[in-house]
C-alpha atoms as a PDB file:
ATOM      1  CA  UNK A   1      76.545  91.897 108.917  1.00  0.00           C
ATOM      2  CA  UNK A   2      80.224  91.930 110.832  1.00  0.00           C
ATOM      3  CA  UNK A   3      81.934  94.958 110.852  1.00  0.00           C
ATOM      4  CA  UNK A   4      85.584  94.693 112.863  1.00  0.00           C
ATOM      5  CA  UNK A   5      88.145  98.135 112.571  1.00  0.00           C
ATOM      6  CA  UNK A   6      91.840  96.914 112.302  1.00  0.00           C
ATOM      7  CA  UNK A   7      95.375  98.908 111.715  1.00  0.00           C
ATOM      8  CA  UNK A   8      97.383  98.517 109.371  1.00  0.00           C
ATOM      9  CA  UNK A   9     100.837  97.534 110.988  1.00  0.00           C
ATOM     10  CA  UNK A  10     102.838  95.951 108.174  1.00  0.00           C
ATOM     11  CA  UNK A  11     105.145  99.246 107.683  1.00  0.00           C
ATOM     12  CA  UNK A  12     104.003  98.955 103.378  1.00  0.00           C
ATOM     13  CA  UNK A  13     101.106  98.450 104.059  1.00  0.00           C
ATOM     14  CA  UNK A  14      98.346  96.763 101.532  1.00  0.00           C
ATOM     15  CA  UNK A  15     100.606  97.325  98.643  1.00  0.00           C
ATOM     16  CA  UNK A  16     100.411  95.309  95.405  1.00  0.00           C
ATOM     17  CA  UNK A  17     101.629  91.854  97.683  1.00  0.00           C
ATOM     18  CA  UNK A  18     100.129  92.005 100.501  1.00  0.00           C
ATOM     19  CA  UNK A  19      96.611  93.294  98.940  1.00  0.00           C
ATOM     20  CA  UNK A  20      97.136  89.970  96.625  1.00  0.00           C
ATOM     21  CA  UNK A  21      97.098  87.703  99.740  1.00  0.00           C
ATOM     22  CA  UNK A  22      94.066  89.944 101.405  1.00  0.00           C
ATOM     23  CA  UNK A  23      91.892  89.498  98.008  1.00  0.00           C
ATOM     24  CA  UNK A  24      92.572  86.257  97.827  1.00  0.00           C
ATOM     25  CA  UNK A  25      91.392  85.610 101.518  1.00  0.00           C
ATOM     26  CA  UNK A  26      88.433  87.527 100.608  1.00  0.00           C
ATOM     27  CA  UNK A  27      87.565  85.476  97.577  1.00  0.00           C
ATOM     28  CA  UNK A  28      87.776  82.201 100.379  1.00  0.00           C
ATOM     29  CA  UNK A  29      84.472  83.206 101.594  1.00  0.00           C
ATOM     30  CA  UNK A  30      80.813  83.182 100.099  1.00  0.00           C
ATOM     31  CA  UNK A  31      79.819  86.515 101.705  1.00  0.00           C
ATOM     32  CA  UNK A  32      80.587  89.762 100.174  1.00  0.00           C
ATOM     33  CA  UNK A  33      82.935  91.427 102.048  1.00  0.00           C
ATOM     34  CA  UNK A  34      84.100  94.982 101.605  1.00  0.00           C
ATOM     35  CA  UNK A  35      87.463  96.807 103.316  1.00  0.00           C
ATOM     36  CA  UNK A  36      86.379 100.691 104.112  1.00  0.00           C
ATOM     37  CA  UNK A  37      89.344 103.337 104.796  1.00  0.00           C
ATOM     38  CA  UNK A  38      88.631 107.559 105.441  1.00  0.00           C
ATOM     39  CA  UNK A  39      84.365 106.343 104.683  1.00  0.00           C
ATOM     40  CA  UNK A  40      85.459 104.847 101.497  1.00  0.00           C
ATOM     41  CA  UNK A  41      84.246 101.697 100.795  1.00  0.00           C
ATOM     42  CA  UNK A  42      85.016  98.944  97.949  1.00  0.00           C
ATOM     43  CA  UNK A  43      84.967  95.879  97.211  1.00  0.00           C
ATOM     44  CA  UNK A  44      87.584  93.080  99.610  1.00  0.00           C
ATOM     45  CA  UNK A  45      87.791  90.611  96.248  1.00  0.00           C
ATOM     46  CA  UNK A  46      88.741  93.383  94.153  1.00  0.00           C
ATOM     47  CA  UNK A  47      92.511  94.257  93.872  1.00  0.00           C
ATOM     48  CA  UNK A  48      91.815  97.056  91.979  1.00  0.00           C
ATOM     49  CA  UNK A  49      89.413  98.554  94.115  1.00  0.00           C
ATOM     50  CA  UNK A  50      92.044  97.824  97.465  1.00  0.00           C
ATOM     51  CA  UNK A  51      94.724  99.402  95.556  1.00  0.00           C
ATOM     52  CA  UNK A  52      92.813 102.441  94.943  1.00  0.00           C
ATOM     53  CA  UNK A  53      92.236 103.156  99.166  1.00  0.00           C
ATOM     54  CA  UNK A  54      96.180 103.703  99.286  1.00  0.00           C
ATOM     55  CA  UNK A  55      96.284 102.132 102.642  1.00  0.00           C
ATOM     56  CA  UNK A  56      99.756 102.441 104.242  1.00  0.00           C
ATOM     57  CA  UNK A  57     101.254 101.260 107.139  1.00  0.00           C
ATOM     58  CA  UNK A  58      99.573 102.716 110.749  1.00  0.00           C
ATOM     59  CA  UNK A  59      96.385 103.146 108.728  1.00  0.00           C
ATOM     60  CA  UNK A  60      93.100 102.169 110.471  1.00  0.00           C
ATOM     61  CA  UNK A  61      90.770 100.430 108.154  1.00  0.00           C
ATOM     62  CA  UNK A  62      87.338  98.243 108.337  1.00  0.00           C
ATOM     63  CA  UNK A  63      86.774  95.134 107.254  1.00  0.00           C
ATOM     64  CA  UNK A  64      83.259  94.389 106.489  1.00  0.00           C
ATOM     65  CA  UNK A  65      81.136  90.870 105.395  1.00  0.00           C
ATOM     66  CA  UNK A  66      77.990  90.139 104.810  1.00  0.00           C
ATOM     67  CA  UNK A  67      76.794  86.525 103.995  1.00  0.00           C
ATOM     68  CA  UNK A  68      76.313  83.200 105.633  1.00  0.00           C
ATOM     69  CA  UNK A  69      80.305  83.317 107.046  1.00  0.00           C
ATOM     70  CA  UNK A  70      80.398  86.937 107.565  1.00  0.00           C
ATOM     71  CA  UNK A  71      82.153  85.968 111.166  1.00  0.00           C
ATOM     72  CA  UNK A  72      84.843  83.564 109.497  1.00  0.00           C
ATOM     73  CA  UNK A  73      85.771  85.998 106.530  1.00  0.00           C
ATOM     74  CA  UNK A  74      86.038  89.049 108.823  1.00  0.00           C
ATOM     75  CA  UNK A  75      87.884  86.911 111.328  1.00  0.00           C
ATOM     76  CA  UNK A  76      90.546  85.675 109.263  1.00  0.00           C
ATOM     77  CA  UNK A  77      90.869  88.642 106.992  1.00  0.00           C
ATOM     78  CA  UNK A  78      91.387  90.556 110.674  1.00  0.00           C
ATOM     79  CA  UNK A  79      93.830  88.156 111.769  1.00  0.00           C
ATOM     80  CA  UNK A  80      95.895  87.998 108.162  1.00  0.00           C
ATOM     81  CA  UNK A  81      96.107  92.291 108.627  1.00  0.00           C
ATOM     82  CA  UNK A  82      97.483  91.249 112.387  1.00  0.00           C
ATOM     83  CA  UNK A  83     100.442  89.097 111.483  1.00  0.00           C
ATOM     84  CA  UNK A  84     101.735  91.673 109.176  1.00  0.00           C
ATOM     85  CA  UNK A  85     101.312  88.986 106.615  1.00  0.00           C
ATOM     86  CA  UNK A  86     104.133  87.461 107.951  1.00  0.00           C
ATOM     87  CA  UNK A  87     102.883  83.763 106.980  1.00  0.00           C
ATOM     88  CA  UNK A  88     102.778  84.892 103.694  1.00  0.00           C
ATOM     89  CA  UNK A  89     105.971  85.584 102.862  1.00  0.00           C
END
């Protein structure tokens, strides 16, 4: 399991867009991967379930993987949350 805390700096935060382009990351990777926020937990491949933390911008969250590229997803999902999803838009 790799378990990496990142904030939120994108000042929306993981609104409907940017949670798209996180989920879809997520769903990149074999491993299941979950994003926890406040000891809530669901699932990363879920936008639904992202929605539903209400993560705005400054918020702290965890990004968590479990599989055989539990390193890569959490990684690249950490590193997508860094650039403010910049290369996404």
């Amino acid at each position: 399991m790799c378990v990496k805390d990142v904030v939120v700096e994108n000042q929306a935060g993981l609104h409907a867009r940017p949670a798209t382009f996180f989920i879809q990351k997520a769903n990149e990777f074999k491993s299941s991967v979950w994003v926890e926020k406040d000891e809530r937990r669901v699932n990363a491949k879920s936008l639904l379930g992202v929605l539903s933390l209400g993560i705005l911008g400054g918020t702290p969250i965890r990004i968590i993987a479990d599989g055989s590229d539990e390193q890569e997803a959490v990684q690249e999902l950490v590193a997508l949350v860094q650039s403010r999803f910049s290369d996404q838009y």
